[in-house]
N, C-alpha and C. Protein backbone atom coordinates (compact mmCIF):
# COMPACT_ATOMS: atom_id res chain seq x y z
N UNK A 1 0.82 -1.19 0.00
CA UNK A 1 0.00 0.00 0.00
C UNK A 1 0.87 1.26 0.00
N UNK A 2 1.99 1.38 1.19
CA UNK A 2 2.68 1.90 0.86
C UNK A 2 3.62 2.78 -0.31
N UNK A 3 3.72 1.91 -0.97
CA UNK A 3 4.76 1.68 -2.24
C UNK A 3 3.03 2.73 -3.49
N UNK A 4 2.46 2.18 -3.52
CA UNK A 4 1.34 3.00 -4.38
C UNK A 4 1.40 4.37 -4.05
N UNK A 5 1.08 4.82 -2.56
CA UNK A 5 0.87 6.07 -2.36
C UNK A 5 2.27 6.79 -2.65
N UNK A 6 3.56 6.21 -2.47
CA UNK A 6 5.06 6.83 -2.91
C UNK A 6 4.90 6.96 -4.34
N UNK A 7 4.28 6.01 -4.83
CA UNK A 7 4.07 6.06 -6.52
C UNK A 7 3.06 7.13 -6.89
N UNK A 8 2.24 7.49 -6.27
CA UNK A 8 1.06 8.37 -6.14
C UNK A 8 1.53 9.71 -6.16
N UNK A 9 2.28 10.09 -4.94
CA UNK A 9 2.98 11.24 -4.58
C UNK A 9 3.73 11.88 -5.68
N UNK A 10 5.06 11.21 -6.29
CA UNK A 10 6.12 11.15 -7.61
C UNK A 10 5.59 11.63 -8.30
N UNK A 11 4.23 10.51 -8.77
CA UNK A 11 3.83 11.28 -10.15
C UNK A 11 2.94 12.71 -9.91
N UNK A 12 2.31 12.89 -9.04
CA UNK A 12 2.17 14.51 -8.82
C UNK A 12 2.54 14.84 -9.05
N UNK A 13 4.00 15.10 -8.38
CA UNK A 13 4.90 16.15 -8.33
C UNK A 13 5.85 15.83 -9.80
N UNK A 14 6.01 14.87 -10.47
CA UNK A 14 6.10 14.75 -11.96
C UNK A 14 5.31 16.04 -12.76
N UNK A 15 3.81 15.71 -12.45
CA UNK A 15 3.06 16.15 -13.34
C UNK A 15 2.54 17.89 -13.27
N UNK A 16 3.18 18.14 -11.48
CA UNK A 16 3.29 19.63 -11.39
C UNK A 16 4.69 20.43 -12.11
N UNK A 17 5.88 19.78 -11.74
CA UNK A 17 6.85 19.84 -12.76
C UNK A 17 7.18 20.05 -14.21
N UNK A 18 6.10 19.05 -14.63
CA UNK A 18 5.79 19.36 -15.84
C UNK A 18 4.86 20.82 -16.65
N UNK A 19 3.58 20.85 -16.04
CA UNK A 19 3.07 21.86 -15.50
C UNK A 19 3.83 23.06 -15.89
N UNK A 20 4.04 23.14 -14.73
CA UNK A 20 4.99 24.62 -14.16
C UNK A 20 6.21 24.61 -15.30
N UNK A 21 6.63 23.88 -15.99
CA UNK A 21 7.95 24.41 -17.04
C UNK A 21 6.63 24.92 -18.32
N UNK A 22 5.69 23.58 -18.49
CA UNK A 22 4.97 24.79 -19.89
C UNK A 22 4.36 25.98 -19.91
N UNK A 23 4.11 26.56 -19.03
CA UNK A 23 3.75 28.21 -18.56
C UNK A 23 5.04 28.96 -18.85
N UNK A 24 6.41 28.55 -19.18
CA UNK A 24 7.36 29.11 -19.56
C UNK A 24 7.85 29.64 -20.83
N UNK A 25 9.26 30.31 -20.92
CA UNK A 25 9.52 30.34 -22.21
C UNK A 25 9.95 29.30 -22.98
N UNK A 26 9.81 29.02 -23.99
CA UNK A 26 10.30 27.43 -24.92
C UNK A 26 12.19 27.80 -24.53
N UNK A 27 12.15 26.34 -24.22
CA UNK A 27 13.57 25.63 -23.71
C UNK A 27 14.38 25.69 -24.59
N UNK A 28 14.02 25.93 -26.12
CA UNK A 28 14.92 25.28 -26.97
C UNK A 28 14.52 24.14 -28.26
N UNK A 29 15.51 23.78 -29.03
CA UNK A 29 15.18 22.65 -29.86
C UNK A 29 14.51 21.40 -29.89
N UNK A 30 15.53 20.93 -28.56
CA UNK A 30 15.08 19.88 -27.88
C UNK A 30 13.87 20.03 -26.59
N UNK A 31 13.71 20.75 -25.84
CA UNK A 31 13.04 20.82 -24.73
C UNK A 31 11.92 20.93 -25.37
N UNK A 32 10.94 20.95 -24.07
CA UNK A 32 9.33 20.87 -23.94
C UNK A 32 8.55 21.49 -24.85
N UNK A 33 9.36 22.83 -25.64
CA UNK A 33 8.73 23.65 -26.61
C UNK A 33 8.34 22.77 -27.65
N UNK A 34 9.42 21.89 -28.65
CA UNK A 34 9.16 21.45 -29.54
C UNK A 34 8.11 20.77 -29.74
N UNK A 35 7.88 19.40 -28.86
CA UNK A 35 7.00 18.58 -28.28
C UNK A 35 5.30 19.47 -28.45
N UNK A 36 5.77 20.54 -28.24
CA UNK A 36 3.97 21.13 -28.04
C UNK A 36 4.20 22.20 -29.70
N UNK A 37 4.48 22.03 -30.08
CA UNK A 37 4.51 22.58 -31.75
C UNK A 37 4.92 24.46 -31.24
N UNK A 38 5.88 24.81 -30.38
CA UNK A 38 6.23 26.03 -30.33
C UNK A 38 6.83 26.07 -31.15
N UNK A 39 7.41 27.65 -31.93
CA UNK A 39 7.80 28.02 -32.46
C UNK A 39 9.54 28.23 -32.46
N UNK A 40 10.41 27.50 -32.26
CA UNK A 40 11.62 28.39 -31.72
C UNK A 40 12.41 29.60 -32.89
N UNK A 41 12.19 30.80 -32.35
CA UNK A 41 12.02 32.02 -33.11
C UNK A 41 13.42 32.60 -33.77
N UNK A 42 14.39 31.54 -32.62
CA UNK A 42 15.94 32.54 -33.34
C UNK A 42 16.33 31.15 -34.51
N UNK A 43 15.51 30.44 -34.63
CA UNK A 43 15.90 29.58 -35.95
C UNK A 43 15.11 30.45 -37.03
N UNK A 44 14.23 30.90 -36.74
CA UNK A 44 13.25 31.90 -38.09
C UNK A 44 14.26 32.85 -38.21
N UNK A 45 14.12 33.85 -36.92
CA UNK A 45 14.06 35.11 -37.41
C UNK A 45 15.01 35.48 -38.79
N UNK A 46 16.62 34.58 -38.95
CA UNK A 46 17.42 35.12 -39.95
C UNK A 46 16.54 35.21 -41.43
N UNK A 47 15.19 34.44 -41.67
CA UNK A 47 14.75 34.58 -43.25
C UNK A 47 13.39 35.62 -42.82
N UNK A 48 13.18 35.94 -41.74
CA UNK A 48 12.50 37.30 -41.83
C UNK A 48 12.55 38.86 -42.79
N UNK A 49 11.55 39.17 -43.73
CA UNK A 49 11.80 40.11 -43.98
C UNK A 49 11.10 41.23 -43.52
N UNK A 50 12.30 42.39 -43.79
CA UNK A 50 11.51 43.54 -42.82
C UNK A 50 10.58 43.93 -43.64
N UNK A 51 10.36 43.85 -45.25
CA UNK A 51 9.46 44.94 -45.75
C UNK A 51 8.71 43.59 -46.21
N UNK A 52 7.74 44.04 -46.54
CA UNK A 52 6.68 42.97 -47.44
C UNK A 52 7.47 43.06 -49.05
N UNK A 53 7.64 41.90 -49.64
CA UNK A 53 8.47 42.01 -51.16
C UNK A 53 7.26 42.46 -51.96
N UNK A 54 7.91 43.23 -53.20
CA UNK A 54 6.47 43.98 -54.33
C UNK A 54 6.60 42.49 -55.32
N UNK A 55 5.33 42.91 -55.99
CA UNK A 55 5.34 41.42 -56.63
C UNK A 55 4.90 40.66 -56.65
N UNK A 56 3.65 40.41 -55.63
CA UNK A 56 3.73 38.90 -54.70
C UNK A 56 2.79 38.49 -55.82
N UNK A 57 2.72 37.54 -56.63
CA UNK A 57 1.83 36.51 -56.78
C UNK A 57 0.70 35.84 -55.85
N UNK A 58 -0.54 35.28 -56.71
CA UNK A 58 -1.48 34.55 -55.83
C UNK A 58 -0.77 33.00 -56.21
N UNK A 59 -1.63 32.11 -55.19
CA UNK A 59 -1.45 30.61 -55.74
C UNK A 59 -1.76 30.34 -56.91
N UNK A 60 -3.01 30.79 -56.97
CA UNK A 60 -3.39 30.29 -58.50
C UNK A 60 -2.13 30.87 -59.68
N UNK A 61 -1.78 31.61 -59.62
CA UNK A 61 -0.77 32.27 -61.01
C UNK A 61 -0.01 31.26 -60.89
N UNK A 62 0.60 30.86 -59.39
CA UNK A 62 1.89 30.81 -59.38
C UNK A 62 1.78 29.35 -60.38
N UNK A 63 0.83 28.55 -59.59
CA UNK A 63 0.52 27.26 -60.00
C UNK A 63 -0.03 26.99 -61.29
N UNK A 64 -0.37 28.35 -62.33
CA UNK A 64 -0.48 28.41 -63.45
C UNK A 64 0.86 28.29 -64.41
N UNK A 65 1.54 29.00 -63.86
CA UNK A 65 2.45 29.80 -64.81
C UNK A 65 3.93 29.68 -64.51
N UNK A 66 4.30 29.11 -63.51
CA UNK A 66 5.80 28.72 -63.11
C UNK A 66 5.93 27.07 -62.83
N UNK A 67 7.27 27.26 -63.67
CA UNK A 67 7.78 26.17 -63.49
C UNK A 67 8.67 25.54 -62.24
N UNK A 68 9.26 24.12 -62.21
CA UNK A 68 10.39 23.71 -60.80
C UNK A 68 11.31 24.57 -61.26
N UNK A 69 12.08 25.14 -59.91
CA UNK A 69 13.38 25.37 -60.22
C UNK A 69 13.66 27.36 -59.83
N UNK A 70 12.21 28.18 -60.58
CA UNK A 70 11.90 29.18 -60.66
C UNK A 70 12.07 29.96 -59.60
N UNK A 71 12.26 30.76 -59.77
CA UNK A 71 12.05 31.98 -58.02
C UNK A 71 10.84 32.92 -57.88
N UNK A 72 10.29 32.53 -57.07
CA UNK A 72 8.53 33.59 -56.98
C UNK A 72 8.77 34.11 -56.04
N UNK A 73 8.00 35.27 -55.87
CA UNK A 73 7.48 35.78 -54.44
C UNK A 73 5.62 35.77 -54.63
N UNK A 74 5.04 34.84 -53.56
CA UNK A 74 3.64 34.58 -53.53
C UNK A 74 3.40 35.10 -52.19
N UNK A 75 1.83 35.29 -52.35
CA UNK A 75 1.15 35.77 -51.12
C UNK A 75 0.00 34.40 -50.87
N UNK A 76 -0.37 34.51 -49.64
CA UNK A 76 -1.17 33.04 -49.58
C UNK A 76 -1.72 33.42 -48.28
N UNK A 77 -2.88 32.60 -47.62
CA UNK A 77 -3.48 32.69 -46.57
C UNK A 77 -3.25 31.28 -45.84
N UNK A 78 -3.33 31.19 -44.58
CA UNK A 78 -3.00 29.74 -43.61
C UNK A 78 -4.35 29.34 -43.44
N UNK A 79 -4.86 27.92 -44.08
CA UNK A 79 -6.31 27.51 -44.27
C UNK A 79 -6.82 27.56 -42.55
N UNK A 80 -7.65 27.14 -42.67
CA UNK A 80 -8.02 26.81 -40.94
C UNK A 80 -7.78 25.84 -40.18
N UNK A 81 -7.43 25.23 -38.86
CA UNK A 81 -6.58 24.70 -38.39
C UNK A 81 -7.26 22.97 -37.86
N UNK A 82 -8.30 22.90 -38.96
CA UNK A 82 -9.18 21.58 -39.17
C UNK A 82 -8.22 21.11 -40.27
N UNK A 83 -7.40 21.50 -40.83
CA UNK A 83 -6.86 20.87 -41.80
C UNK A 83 -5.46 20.66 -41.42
N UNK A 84 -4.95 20.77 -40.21
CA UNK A 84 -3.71 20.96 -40.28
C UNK A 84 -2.64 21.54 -40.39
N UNK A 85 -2.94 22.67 -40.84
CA UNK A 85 -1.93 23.34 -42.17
C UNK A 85 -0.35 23.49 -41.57
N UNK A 86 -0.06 23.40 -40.24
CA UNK A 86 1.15 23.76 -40.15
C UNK A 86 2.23 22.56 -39.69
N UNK A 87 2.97 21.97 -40.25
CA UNK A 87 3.97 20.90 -39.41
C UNK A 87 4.06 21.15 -37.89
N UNK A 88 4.74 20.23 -36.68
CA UNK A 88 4.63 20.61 -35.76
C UNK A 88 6.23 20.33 -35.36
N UNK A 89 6.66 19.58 -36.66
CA UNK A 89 8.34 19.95 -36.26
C UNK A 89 8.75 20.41 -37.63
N UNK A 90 8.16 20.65 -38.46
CA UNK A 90 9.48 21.14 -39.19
C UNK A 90 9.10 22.82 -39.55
N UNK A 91 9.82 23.95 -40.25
CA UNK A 91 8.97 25.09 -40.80
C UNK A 91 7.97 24.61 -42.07
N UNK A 92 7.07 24.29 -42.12
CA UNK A 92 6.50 23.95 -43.00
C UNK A 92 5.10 24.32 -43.08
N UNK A 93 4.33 25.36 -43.66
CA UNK A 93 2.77 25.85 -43.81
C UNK A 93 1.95 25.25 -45.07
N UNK A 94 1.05 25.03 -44.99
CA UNK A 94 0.19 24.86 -46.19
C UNK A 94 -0.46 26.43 -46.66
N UNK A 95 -0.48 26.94 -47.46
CA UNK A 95 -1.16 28.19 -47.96
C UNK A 95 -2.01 28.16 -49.17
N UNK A 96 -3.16 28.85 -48.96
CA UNK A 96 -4.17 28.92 -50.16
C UNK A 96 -4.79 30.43 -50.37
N UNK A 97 -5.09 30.54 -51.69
CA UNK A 97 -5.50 32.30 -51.71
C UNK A 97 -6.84 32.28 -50.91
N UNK A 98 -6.92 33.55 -50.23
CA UNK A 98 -8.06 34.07 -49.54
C UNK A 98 -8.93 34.08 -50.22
N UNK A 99 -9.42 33.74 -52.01
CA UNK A 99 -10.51 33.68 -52.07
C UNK A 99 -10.79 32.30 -52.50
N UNK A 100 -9.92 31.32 -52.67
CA UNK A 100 -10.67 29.81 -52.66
C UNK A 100 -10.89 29.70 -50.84
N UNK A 101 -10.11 30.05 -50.06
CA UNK A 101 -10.89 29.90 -48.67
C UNK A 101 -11.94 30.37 -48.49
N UNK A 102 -12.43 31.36 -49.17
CA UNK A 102 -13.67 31.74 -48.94
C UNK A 102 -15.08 31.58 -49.94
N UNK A 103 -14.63 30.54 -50.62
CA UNK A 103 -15.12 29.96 -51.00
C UNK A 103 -16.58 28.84 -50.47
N UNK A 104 -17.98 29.00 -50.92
CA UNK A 104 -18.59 28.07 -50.56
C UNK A 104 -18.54 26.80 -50.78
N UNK A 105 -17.80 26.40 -51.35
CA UNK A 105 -17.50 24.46 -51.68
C UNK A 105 -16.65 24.34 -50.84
N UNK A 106 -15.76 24.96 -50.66
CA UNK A 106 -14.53 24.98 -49.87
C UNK A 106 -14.68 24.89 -48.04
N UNK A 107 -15.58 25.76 -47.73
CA UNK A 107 -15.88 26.32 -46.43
C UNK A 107 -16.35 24.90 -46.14
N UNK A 108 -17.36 24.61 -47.32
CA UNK A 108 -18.33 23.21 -47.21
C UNK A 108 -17.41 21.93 -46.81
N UNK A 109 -16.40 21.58 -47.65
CA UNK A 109 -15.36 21.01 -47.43
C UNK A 109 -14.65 20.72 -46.34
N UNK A 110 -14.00 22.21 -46.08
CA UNK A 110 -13.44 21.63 -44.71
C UNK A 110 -14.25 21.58 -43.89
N UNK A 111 -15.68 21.79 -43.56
CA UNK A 111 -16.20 21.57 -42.73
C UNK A 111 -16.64 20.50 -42.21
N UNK A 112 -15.65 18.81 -42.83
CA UNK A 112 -15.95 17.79 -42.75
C UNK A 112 -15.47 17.37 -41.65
N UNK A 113 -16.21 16.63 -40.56
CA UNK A 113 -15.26 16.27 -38.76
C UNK A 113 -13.91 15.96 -39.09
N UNK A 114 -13.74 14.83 -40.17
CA UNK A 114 -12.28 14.48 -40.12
C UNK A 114 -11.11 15.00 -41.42
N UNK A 115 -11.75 16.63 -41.29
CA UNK A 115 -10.58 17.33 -42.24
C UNK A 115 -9.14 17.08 -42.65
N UNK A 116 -8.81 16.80 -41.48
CA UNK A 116 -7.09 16.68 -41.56
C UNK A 116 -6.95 15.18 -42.13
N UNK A 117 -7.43 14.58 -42.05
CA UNK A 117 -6.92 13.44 -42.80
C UNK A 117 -8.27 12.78 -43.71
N UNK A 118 -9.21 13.77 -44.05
CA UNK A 118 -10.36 13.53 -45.42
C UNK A 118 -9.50 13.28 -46.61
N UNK A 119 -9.65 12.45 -47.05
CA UNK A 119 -9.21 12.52 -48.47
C UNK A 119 -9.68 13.48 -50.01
N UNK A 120 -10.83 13.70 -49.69
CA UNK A 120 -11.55 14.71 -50.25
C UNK A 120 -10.81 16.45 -50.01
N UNK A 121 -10.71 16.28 -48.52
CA UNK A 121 -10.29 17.87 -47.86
C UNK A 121 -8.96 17.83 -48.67
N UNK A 122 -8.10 17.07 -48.80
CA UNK A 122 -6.56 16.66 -48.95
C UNK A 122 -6.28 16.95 -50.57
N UNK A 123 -7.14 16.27 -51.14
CA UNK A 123 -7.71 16.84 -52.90
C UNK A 123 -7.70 18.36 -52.78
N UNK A 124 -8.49 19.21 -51.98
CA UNK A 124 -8.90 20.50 -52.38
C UNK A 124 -7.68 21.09 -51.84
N UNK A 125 -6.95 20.78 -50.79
CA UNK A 125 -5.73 21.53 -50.60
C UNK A 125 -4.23 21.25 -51.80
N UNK A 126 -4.55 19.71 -52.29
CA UNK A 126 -3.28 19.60 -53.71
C UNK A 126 -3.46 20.64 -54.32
N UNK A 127 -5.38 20.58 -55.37
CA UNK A 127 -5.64 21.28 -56.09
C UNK A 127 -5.58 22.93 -56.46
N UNK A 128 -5.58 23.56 -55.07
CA UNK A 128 -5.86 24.88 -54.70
C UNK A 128 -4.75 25.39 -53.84
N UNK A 129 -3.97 24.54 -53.56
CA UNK A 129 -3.06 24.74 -51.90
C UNK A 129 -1.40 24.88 -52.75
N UNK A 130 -0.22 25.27 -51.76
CA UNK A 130 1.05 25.09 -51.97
C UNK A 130 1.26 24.68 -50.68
N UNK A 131 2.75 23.66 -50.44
CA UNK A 131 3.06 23.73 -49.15
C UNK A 131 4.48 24.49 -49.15
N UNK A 132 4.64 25.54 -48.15
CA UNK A 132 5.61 26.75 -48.02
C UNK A 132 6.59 26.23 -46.74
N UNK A 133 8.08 25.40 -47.11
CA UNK A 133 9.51 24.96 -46.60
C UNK A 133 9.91 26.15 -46.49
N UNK A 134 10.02 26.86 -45.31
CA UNK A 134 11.15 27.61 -45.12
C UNK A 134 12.35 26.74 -44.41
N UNK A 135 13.40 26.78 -45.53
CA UNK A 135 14.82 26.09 -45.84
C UNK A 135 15.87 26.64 -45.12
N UNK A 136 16.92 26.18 -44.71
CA UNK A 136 18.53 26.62 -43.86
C UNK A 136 19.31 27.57 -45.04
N UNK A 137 20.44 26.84 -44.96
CA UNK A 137 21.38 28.01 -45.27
C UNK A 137 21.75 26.91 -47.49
N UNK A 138 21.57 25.77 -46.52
CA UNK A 138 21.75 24.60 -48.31
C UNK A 138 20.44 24.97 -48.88
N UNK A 139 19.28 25.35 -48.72
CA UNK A 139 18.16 25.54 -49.44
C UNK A 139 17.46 24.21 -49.98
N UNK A 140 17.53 22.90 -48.99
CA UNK A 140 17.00 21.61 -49.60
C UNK A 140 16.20 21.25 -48.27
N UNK A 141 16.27 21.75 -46.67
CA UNK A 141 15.68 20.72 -45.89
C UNK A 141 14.95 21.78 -45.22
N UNK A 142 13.76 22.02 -44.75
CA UNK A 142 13.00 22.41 -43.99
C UNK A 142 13.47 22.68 -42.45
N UNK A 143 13.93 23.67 -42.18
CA UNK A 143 14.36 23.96 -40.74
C UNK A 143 13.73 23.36 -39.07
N UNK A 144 14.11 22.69 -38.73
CA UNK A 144 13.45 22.12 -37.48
C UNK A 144 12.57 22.62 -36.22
N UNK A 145 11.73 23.57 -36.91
CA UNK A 145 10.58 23.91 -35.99
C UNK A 145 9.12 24.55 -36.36
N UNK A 146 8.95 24.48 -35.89
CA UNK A 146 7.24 25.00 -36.29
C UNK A 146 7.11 26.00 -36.69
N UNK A 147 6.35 26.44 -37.70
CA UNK A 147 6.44 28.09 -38.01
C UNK A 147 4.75 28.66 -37.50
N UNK A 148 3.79 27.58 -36.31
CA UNK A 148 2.92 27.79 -36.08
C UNK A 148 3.50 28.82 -34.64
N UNK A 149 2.55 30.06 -34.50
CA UNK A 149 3.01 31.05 -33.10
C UNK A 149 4.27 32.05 -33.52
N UNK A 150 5.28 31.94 -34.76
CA UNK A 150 5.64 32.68 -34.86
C UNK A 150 5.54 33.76 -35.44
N UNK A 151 5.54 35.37 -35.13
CA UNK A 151 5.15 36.16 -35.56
C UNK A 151 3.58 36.05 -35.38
N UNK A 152 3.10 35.45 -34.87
CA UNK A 152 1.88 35.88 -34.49
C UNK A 152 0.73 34.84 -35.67
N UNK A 153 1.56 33.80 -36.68
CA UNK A 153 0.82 32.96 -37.54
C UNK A 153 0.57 32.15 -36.97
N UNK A 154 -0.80 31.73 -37.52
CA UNK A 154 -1.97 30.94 -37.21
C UNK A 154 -2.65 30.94 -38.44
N UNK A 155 -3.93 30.24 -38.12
CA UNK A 155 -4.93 30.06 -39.23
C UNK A 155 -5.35 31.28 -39.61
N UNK A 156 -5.34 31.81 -40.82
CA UNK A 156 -6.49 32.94 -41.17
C UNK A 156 -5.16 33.96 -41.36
N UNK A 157 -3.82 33.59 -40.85
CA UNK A 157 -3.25 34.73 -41.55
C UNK A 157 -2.54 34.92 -42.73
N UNK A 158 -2.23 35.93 -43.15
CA UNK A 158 -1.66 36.34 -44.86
C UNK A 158 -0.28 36.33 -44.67
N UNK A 159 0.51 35.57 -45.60
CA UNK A 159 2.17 35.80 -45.54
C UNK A 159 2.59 35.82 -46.94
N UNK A 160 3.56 36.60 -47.07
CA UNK A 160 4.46 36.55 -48.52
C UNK A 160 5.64 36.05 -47.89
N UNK A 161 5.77 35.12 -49.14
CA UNK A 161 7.39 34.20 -48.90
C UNK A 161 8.34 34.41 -50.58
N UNK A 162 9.35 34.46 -50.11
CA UNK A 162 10.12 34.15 -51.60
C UNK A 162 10.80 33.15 -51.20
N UNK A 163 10.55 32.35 -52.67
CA UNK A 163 11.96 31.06 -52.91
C UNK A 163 12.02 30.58 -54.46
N UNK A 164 11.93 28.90 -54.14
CA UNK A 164 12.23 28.62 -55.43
C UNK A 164 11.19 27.20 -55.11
N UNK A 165 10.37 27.39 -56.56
CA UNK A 165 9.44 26.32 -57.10
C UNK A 165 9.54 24.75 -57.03
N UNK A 166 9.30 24.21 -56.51
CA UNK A 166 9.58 22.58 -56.75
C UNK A 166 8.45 21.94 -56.44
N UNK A 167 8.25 20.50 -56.80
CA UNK A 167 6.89 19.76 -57.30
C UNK A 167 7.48 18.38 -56.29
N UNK A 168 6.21 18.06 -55.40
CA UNK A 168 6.73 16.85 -54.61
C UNK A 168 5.14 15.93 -55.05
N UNK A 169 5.65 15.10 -56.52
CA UNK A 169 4.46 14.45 -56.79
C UNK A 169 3.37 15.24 -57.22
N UNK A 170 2.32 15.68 -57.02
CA UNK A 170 1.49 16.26 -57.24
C UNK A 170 1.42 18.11 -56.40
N UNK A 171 2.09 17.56 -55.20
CA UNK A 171 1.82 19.13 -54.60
C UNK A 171 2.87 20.06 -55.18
N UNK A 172 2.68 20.94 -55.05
CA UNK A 172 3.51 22.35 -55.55
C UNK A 172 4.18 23.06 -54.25
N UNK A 173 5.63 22.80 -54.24
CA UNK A 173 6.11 23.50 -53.05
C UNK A 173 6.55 24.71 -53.24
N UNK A 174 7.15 25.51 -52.13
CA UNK A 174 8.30 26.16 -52.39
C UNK A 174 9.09 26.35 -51.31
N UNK A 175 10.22 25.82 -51.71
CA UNK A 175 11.35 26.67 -50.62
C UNK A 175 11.45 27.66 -50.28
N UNK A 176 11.11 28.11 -49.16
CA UNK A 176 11.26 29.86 -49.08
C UNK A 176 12.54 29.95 -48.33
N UNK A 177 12.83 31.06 -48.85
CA UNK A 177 14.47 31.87 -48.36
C UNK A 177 14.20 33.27 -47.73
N UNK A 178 12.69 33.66 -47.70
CA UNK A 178 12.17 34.67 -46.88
C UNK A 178 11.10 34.76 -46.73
N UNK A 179 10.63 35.17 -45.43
CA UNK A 179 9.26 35.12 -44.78
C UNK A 179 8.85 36.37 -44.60
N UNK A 180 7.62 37.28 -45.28
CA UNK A 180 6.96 38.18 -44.50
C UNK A 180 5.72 38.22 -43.91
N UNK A 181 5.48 38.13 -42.61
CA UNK A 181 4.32 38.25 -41.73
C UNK A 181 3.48 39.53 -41.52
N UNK A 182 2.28 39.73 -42.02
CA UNK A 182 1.59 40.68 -41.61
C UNK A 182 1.10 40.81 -40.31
């Protein structure tokens, strides 16, 4: 009986421990931040840009009219957060123009319980969607943290990114080499 209530006690104080560090600032790469999809901000901030770039393309152009390989600057919106849209370890966003999100087929769409992994929902984000890699310093791997909370992104907000065009199967990526947050 003993031995339970010592086991009893531990994990409390485990689970206040635990507790009390996530009310904090993120630890780092490795620590508790990552685990809960924080943002760690001094891996972003270097592809931050200060001004918004002129130029920006919608999805649809981009996905009209450019090829792999290309350098764009696009503007895009972060769908709503029934779909997923943001990795929870790597920088990686899904983006679609503000007016297929506002779209009535669309709205209809994601409004299915199991969005994030509908196969239907997953169609309308290939078809209409890009997914936006902000890349290191080689420009091939997606930087190791969430780009959900930084700068204040979430669902519903507008970002211009520049990079370079590439095709993974059917989806349309891009590497970005700069991020601007409204």
């Amino acid at each position: 009986m003993n031995r339970y209530l010592m086991l009893g006690v531990l994990g409390f104080f485990l689970l206040a421990g635990c507790t009390a560090r996530r009310g904090g600032e993120a630890e780092g790469p490795s620590g508790p931040a990552r685990s809960q999809g924080v943002s760690n901000a001094s891996l972003l901030e270097p592809l931050l840009l200060a001004e918004m770039p002129g130029n920006a393309r919608s999805i649809a152009e981009v996905k009209a009219t450019i090829s792999p390989g290309e350098e764009v600057v696009l503007i895009g919106t972060v769908p709503p957060d029934c779909v997923v849209p943001f990795s929870d370890s790597r920088a990686a966003v899904i983006l679609m123009d503000a007016s297929d999100l506002e779209s009535e087929a669309v709205k209809a769409e994601f409004s299915c319980p199991d969005a994030a992994t509908c196969p239907a929902c997953r169609k309308v984000l290939d078809e209409l969607g890009v997914r936006v890699e902000l890349v290191g310093p080689a420009g091939n791997a997606p930087i190791k943290t969430t780009l959900q909370g930084f700068k204040g992104l979430k669902a519903g907000s507008t970002i211009v990114v520049r990079g370079k065009v590439a095709k993974d199967g059917k989806t349309h990526v891009i590497r970005a080499t700069g991020i601007y947050v409204s």
